[in-house]
PDB file of N, CA and C in Angstrom:
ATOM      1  N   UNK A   1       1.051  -0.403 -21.305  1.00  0.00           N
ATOM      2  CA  UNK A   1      -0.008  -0.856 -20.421  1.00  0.00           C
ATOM      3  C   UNK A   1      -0.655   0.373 -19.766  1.00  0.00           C
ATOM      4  N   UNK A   2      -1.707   0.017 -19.538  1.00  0.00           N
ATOM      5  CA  UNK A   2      -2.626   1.418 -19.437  1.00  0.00           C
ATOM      6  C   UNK A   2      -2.109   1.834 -17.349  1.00  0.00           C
ATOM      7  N   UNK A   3      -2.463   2.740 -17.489  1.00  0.00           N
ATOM      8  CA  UNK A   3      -2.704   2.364 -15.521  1.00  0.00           C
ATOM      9  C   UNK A   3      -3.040   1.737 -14.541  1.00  0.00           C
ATOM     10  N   UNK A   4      -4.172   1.868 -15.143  1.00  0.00           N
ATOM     11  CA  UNK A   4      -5.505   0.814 -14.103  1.00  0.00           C
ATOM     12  C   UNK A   4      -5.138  -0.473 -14.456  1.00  0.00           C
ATOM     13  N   UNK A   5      -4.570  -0.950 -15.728  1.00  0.00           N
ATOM     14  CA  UNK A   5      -4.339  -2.476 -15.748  1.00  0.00           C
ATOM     15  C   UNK A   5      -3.177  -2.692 -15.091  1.00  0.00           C
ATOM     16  N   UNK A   6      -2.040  -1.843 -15.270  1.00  0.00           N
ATOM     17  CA  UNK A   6      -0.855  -1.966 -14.155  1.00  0.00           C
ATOM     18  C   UNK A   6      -1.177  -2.197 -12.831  1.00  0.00           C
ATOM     19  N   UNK A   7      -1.943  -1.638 -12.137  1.00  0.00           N
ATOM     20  CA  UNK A   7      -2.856  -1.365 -11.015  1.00  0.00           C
ATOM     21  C   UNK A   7      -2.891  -2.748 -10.529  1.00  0.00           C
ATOM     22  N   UNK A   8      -3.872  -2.972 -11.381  1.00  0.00           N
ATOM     23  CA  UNK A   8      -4.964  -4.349 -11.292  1.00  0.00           C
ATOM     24  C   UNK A   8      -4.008  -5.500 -11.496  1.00  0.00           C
ATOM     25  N   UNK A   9      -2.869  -5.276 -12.539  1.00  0.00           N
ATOM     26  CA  UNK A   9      -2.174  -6.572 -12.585  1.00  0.00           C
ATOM     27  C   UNK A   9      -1.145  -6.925 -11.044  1.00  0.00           C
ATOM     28  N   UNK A  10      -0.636  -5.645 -10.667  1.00  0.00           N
ATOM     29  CA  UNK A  10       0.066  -5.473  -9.565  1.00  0.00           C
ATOM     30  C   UNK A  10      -0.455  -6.482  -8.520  1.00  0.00           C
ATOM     31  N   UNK A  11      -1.338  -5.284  -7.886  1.00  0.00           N
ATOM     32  CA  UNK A  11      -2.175  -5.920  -7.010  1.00  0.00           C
ATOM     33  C   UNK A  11      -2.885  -7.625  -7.196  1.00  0.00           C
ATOM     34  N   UNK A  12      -2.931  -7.885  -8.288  1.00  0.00           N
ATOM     35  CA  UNK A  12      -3.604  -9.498  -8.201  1.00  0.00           C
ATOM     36  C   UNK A  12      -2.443 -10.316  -8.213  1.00  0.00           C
ATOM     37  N   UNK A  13      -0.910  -9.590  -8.529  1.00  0.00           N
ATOM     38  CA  UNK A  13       0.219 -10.695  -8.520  1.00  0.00           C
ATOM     39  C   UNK A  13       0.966 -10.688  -7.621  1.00  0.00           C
ATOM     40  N   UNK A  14       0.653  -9.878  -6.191  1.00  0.00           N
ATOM     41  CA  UNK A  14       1.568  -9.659  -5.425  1.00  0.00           C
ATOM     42  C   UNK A  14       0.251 -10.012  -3.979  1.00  0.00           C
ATOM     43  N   UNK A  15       0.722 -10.578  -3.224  1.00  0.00           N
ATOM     44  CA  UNK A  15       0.459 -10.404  -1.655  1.00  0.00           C
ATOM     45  C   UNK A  15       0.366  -9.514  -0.959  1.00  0.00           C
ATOM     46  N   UNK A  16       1.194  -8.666  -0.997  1.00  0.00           N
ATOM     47  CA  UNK A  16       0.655  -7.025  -0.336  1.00  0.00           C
ATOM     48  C   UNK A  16       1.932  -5.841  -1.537  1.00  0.00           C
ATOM     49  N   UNK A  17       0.662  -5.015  -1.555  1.00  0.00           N
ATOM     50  CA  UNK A  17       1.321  -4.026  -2.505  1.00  0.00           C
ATOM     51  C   UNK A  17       1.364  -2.546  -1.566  1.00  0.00           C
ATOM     52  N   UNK A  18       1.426  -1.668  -1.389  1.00  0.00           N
ATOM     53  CA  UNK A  18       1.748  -0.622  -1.119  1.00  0.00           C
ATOM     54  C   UNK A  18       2.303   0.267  -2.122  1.00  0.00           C
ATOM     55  N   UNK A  19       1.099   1.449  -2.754  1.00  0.00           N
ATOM     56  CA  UNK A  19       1.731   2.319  -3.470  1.00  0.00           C
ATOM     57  C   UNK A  19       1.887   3.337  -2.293  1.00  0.00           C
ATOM     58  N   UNK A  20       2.567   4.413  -2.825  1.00  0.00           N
ATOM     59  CA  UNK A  20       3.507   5.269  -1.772  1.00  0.00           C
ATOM     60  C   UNK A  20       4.030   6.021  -2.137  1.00  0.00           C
ATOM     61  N   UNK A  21       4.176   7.064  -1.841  1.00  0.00           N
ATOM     62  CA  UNK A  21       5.358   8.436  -2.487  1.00  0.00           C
ATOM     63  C   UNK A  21       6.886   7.989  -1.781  1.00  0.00           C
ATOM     64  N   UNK A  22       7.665   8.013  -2.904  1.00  0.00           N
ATOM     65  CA  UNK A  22       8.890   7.492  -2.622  1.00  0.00           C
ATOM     66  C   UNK A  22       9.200   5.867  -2.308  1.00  0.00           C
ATOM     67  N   UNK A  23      10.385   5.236  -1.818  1.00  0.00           N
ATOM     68  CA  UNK A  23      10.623   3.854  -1.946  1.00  0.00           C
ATOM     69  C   UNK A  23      10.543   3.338  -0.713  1.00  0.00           C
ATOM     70  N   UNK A  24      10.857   1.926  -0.320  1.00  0.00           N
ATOM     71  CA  UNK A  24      10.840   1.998   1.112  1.00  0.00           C
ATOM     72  C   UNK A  24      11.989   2.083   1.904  1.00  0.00           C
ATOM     73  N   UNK A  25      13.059   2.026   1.017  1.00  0.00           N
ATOM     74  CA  UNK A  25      14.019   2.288   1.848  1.00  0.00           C
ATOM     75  C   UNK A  25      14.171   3.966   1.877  1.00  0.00           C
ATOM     76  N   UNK A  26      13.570   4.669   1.112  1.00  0.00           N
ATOM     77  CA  UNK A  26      13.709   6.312   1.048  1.00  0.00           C
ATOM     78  C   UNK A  26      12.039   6.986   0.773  1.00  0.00           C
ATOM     79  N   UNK A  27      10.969   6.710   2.200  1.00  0.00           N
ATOM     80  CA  UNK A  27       9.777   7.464   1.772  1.00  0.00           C
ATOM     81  C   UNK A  27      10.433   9.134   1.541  1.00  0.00           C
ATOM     82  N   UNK A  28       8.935   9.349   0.608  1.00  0.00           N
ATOM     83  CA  UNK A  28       9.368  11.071   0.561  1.00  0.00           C
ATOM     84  C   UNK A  28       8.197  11.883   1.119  1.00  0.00           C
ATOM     85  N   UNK A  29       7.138  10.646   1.997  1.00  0.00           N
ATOM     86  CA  UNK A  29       6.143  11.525   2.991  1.00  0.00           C
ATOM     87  C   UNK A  29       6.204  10.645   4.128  1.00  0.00           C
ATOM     88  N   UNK A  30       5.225  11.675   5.063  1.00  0.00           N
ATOM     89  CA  UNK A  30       5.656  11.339   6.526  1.00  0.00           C
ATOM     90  C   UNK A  30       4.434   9.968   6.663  1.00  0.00           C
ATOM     91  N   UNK A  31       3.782  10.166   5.531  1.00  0.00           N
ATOM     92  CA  UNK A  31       2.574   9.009   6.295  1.00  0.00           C
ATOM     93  C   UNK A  31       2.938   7.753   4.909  1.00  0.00           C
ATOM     94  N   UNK A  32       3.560   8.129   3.978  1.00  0.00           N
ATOM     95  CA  UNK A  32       4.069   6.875   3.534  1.00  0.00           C
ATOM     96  C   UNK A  32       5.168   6.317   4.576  1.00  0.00           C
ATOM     97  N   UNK A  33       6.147   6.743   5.055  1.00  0.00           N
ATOM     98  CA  UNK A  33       7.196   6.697   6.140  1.00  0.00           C
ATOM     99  C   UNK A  33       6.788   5.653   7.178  1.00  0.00           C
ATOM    100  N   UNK A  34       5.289   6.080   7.747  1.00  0.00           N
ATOM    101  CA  UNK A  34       4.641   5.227   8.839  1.00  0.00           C
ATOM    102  C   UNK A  34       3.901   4.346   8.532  1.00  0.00           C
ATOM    103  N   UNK A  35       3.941   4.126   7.331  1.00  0.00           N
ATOM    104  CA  UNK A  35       3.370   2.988   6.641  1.00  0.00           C
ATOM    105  C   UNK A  35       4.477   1.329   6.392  1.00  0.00           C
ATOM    106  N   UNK A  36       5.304   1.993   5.973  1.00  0.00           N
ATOM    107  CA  UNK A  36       6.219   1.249   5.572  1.00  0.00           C
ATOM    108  C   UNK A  36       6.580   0.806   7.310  1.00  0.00           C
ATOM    109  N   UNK A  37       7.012   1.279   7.935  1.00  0.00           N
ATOM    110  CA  UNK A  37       7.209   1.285   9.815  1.00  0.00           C
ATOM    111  C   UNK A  37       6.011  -0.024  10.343  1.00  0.00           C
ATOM    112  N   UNK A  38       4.928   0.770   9.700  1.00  0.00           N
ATOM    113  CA  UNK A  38       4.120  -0.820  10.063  1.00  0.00           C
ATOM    114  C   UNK A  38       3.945  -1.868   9.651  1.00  0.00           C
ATOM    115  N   UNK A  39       4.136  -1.613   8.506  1.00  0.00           N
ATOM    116  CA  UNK A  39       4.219  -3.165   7.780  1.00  0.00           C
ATOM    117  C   UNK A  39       5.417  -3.834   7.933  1.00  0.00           C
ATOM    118  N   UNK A  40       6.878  -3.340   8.383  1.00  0.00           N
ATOM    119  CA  UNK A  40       8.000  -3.596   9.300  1.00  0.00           C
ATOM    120  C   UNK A  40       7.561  -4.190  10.173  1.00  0.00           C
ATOM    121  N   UNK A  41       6.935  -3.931  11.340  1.00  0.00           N
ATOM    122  CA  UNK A  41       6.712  -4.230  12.695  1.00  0.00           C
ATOM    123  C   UNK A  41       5.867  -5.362  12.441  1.00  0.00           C
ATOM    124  N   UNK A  42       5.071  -5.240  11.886  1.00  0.00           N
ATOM    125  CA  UNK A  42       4.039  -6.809  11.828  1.00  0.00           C
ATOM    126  C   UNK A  42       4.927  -7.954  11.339  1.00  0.00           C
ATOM    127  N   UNK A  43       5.870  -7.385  10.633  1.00  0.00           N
ATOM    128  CA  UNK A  43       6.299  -8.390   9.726  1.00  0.00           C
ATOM    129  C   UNK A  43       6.026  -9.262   8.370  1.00  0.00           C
ATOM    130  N   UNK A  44       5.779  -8.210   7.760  1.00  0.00           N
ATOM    131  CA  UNK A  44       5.099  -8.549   6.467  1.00  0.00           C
ATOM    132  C   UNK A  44       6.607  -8.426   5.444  1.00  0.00           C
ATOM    133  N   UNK A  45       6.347  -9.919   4.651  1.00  0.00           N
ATOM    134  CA  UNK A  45       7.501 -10.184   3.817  1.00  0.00           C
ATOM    135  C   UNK A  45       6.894 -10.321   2.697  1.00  0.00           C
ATOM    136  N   UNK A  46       8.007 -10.008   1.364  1.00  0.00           N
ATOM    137  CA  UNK A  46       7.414 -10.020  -0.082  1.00  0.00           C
ATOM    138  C   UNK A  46       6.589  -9.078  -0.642  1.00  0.00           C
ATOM    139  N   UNK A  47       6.444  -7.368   0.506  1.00  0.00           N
ATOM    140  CA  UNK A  47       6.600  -6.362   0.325  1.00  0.00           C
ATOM    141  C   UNK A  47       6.818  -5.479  -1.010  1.00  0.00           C
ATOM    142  N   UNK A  48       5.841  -5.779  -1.941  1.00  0.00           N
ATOM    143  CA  UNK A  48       5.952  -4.491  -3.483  1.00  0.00           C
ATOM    144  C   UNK A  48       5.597  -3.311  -3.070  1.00  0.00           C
ATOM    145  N   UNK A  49       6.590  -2.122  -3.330  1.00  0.00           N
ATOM    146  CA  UNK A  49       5.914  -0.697  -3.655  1.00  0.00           C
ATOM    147  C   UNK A  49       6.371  -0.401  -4.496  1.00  0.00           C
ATOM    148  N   UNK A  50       5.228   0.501  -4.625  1.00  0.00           N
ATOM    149  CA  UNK A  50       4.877   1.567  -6.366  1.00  0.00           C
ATOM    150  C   UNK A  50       5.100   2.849  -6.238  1.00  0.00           C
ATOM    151  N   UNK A  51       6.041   3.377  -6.531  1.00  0.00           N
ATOM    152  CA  UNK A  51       6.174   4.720  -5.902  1.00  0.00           C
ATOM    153  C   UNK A  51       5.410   5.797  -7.240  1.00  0.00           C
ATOM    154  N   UNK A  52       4.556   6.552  -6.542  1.00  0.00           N
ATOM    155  CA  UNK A  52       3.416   7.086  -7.475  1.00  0.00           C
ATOM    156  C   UNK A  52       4.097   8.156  -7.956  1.00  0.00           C
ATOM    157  N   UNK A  53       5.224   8.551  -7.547  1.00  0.00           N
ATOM    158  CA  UNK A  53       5.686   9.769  -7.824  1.00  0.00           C
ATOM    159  C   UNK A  53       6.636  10.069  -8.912  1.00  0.00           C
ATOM    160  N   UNK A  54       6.781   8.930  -9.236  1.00  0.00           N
ATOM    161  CA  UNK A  54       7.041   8.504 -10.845  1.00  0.00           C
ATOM    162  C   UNK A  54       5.905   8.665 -11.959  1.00  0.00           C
ATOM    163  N   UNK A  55       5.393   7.853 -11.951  1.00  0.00           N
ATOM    164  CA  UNK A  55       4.695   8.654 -13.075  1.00  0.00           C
ATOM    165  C   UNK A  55       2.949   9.210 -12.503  1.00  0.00           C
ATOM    166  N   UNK A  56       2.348  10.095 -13.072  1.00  0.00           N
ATOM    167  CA  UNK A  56       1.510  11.260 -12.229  1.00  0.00           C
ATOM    168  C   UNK A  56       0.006  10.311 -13.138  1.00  0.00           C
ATOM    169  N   UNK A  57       0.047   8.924 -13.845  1.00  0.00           N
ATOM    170  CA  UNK A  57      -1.089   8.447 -14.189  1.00  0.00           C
ATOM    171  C   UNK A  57      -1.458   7.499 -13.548  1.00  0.00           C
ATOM    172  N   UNK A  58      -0.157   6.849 -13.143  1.00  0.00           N
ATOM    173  CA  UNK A  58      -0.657   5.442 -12.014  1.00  0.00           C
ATOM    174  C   UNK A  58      -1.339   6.377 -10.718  1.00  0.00           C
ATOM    175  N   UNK A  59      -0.147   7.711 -10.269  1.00  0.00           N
ATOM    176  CA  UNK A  59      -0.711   8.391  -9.126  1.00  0.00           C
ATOM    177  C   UNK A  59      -2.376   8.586  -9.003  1.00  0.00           C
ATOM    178  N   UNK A  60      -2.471   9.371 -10.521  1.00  0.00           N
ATOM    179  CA  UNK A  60      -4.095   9.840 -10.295  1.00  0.00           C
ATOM    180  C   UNK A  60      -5.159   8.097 -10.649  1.00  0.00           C
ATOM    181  N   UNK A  61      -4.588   7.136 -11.541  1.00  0.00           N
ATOM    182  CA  UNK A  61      -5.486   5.975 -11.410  1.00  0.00           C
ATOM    183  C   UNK A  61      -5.925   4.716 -10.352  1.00  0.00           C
ATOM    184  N   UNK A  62      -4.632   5.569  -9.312  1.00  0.00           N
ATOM    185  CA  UNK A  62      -4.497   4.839  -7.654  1.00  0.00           C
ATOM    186  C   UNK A  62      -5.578   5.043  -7.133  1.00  0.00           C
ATOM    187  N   UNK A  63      -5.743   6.411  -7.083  1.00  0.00           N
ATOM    188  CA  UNK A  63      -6.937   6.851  -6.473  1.00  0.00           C
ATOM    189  C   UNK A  63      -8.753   6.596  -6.944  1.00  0.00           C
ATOM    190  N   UNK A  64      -8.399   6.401  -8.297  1.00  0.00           N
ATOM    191  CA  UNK A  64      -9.903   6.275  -9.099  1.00  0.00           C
ATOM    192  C   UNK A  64     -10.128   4.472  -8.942  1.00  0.00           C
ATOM    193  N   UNK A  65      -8.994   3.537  -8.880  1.00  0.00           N
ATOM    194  CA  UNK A  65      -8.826   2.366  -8.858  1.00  0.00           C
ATOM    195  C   UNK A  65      -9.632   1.900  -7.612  1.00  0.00           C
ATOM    196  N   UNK A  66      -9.334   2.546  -6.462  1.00  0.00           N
ATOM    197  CA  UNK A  66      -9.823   2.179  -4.887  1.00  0.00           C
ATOM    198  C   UNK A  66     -10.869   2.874  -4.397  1.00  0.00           C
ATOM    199  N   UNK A  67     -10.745   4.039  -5.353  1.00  0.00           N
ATOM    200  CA  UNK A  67     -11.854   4.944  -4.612  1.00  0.00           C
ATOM    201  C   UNK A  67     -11.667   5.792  -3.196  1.00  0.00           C
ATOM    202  N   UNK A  68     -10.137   5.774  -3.208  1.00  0.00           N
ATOM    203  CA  UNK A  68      -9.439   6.627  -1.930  1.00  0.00           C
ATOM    204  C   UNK A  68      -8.952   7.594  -2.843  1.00  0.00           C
ATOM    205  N   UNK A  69      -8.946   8.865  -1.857  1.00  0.00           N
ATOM    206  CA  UNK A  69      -8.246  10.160  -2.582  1.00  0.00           C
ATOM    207  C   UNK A  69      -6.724   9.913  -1.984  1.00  0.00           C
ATOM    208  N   UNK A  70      -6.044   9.234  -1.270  1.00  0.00           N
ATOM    209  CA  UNK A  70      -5.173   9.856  -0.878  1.00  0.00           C
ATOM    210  C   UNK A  70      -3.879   8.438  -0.680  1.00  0.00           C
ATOM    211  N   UNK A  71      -2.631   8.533  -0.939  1.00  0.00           N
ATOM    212  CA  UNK A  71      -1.624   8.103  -0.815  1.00  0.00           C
ATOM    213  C   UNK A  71      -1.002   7.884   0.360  1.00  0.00           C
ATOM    214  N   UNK A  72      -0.543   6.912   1.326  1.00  0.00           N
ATOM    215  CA  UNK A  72      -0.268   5.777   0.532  1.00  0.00           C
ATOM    216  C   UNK A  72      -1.749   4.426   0.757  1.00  0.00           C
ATOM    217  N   UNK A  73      -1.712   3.419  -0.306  1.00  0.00           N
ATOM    218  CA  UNK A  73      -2.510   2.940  -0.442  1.00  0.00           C
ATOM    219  C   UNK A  73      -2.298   1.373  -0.074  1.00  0.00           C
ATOM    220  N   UNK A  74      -2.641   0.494   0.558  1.00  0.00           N
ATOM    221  CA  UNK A  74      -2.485  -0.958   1.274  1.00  0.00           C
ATOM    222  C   UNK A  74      -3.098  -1.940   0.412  1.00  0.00           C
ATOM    223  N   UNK A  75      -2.986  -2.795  -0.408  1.00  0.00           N
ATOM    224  CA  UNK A  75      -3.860  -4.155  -0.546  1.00  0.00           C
ATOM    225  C   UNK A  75      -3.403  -4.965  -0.554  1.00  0.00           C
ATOM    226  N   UNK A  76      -3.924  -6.015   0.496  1.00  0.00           N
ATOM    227  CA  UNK A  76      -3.363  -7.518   0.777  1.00  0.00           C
ATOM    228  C   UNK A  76      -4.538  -8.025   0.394  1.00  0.00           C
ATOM    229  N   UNK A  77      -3.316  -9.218  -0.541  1.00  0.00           N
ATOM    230  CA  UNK A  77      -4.356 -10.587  -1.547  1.00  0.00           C
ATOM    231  C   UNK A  77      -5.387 -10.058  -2.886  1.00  0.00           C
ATOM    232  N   UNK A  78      -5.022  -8.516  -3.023  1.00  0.00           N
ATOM    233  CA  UNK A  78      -5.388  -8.442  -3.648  1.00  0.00           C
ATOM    234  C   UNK A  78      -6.671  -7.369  -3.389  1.00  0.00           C
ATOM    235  N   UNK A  79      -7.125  -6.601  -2.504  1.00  0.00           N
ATOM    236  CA  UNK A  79      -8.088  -6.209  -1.354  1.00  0.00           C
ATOM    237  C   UNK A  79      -7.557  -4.909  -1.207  1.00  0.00           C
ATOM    238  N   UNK A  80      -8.092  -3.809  -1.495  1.00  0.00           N
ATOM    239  CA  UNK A  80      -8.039  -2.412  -0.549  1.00  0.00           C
ATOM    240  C   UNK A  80      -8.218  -2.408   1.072  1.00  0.00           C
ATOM    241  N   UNK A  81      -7.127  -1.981   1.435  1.00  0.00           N
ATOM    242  CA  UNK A  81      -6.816  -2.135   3.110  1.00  0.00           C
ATOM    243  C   UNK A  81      -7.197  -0.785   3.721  1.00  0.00           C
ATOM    244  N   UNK A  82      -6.631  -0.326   3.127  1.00  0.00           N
ATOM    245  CA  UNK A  82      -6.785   1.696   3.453  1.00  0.00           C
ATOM    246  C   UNK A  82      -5.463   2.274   3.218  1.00  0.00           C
ATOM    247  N   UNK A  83      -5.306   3.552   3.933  1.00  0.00           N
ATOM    248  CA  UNK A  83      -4.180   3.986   3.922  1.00  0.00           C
ATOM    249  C   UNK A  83      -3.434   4.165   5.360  1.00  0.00           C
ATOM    250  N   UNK A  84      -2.518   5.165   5.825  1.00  0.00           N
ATOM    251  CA  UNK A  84      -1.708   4.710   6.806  1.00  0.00           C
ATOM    252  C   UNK A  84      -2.077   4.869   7.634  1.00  0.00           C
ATOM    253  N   UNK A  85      -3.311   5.896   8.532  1.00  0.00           N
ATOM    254  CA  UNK A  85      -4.434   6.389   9.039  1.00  0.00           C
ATOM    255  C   UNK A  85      -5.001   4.409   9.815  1.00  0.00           C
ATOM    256  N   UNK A  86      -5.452   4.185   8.439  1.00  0.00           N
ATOM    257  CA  UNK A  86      -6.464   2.672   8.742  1.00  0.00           C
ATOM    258  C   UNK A  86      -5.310   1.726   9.461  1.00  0.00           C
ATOM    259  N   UNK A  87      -4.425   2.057   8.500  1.00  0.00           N
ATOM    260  CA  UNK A  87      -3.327   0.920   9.325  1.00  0.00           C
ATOM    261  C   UNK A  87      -2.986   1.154  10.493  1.00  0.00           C
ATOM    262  N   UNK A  88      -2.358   1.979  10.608  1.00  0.00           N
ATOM    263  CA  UNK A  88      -2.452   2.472  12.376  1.00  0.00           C
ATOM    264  C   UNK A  88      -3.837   2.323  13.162  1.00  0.00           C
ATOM    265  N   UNK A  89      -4.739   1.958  13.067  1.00  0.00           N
ATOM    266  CA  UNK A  89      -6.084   1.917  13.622  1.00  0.00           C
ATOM    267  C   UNK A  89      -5.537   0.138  13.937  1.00  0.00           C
ATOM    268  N   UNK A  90      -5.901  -0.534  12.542  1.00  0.00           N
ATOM    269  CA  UNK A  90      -5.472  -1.480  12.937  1.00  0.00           C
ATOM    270  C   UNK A  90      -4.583  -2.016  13.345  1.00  0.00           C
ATOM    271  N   UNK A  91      -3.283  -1.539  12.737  1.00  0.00           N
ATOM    272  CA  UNK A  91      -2.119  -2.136  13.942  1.00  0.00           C
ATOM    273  C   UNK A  91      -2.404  -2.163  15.132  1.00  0.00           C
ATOM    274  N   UNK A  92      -2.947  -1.034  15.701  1.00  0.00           N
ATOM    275  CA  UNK A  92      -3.012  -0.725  17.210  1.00  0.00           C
ATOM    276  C   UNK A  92      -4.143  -1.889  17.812  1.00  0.00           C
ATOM    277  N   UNK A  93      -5.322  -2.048  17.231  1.00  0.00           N
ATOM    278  CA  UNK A  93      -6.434  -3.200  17.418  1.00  0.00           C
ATOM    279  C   UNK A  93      -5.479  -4.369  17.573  1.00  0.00           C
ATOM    280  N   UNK A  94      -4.463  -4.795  16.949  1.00  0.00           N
ATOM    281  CA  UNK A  94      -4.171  -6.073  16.363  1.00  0.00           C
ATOM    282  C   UNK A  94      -4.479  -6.815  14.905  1.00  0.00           C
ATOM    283  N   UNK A  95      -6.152  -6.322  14.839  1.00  0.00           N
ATOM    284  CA  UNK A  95      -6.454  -6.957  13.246  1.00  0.00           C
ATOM    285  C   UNK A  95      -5.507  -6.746  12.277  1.00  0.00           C
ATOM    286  N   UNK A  96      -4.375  -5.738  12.001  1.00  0.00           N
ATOM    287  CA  UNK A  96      -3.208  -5.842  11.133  1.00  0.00           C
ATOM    288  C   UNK A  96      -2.702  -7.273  10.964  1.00  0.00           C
ATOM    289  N   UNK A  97      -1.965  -7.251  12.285  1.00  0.00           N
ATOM    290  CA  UNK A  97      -1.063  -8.556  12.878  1.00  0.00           C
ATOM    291  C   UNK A  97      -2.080  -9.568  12.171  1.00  0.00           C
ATOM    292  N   UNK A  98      -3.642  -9.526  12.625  1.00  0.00           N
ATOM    293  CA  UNK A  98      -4.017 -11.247  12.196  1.00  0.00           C
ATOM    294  C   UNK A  98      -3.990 -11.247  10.501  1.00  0.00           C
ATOM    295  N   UNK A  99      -3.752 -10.426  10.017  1.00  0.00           N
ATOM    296  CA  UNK A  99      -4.758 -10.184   8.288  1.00  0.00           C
ATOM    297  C   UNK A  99      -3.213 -10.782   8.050  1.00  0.00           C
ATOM    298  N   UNK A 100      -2.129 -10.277   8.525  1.00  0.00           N
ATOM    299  CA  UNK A 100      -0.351 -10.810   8.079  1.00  0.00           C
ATOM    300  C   UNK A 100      -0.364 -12.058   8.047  1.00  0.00           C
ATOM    301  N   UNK A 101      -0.898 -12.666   9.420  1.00  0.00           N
ATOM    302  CA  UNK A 101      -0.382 -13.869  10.310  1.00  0.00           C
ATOM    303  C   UNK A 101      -1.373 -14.968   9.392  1.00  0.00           C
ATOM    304  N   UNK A 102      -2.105 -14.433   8.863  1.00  0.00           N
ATOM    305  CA  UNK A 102      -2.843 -15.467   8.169  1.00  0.00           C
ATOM    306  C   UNK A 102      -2.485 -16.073   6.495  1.00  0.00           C
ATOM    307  N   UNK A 103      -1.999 -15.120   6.052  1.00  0.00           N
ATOM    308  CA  UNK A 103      -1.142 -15.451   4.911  1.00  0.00           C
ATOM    309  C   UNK A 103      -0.082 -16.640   5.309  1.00  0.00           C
TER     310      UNK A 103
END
């Protein structure tokens, strides 16, 4: 399977995906780390990550897929969220909490 269809299949079969350097029980960056921390705290269950650091084609088709340069990457329902930057914006707003609470 190519990348981008891995990508694309991921994301349309899962509720919230999170690709990420490293796993979630073991990030291997500090802003995948605080990613995973927030999606903890809201309480988001049924949680997939892709750890990009396995293979270096999903890594580089993550980025061409969303049109973000940078890791780690959020989509709920299927939707580019941002990365851990956006999430922390929104956690802090609340709009995180409602985008969870509404699933």
């Amino acid at each position: 399977m190519e990348a981008k269809d891995f990508i694309a299949k991921t994301v349309a079969d899962n509720p919230y995906v999170l690709f990420m350097k490293g796993t979630a029980q073991f990030p291997q960056c500090g802003f995948s780390g605080r990613a995973i921390q927030i999606l903890k705290t809201v309480g988001v269950k049924n949680l997939v990550t892709v750890n990009v650091l396995e293979d270096d084609d999903v890594r580089q088709a993550v980025k061409e897929f969303a049109n973000w340069p940078t890791i780690p990457q959020l989509y709920i329902n299927g939707e580019f969220v941002g990365g851990s930057d956006i999430m922390q914006e929104m956690f802090q707003s609340g709009e995180l909490q409602k985008m969870v609470e509404a699933q």
